[in-house]
Protein backbone atom coordinates (compact mmCIF):
# COMPACT_ATOMS: atom_id res chain seq x y z
CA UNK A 1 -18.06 6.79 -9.48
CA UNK A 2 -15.20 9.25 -8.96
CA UNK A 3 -11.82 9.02 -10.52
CA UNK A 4 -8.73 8.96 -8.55
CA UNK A 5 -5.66 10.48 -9.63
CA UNK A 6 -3.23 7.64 -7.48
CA UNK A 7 -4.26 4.12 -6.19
CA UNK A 8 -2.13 2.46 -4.27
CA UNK A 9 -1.50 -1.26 -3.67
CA UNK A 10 -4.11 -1.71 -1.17
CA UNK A 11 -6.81 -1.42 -3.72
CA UNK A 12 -6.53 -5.53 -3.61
CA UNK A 13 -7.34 -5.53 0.29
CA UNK A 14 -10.53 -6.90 1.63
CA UNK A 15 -10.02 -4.71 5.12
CA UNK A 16 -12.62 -1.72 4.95
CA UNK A 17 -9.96 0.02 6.66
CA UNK A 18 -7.29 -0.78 4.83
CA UNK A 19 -9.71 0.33 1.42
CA UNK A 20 -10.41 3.52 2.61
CA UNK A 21 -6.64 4.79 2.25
CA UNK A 22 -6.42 2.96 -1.75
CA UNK A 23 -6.37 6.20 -2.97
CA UNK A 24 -4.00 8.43 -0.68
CA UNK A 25 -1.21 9.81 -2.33
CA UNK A 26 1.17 7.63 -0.76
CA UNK A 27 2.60 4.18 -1.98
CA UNK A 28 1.32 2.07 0.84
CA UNK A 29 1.79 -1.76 0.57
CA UNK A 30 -0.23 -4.36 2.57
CA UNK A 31 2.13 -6.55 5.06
CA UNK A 32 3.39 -9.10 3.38
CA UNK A 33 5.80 -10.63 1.65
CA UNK A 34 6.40 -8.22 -1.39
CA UNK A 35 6.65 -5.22 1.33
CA UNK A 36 9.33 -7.11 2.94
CA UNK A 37 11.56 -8.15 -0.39
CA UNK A 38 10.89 -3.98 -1.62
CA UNK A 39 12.42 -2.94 1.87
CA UNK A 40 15.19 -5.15 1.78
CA UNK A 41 16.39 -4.45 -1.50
CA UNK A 42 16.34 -0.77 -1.31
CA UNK A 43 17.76 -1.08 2.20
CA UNK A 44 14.50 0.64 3.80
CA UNK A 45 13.38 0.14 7.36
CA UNK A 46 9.12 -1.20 7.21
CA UNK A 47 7.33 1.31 9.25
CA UNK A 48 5.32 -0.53 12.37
């Protein structure tokens, strides 16, 4: 199995799709609740 340098939150999806991109080297989170509580307290628009 390879090693990844940087997984992301959306190692805990189900989505195939959403899998796929658990190891980009960006700090996606899945919609939800915690994506919308991070945004708001940093004062950060969520990307649609």
């Amino acid at each position: 199995m390879p090693e990844h340098s940087f997984t992301n939150k959306l190692i805990n999806e189900k989505s195939p799709y959403l899998l796929q991109h658990a190891h980009n080297p960006v700090n996606w989170y899945p919609w939800g609740q915690e994506a919308f509580e991070k945004a708001k307290s940093e004062d950060k628009l969520l990307l649609v």
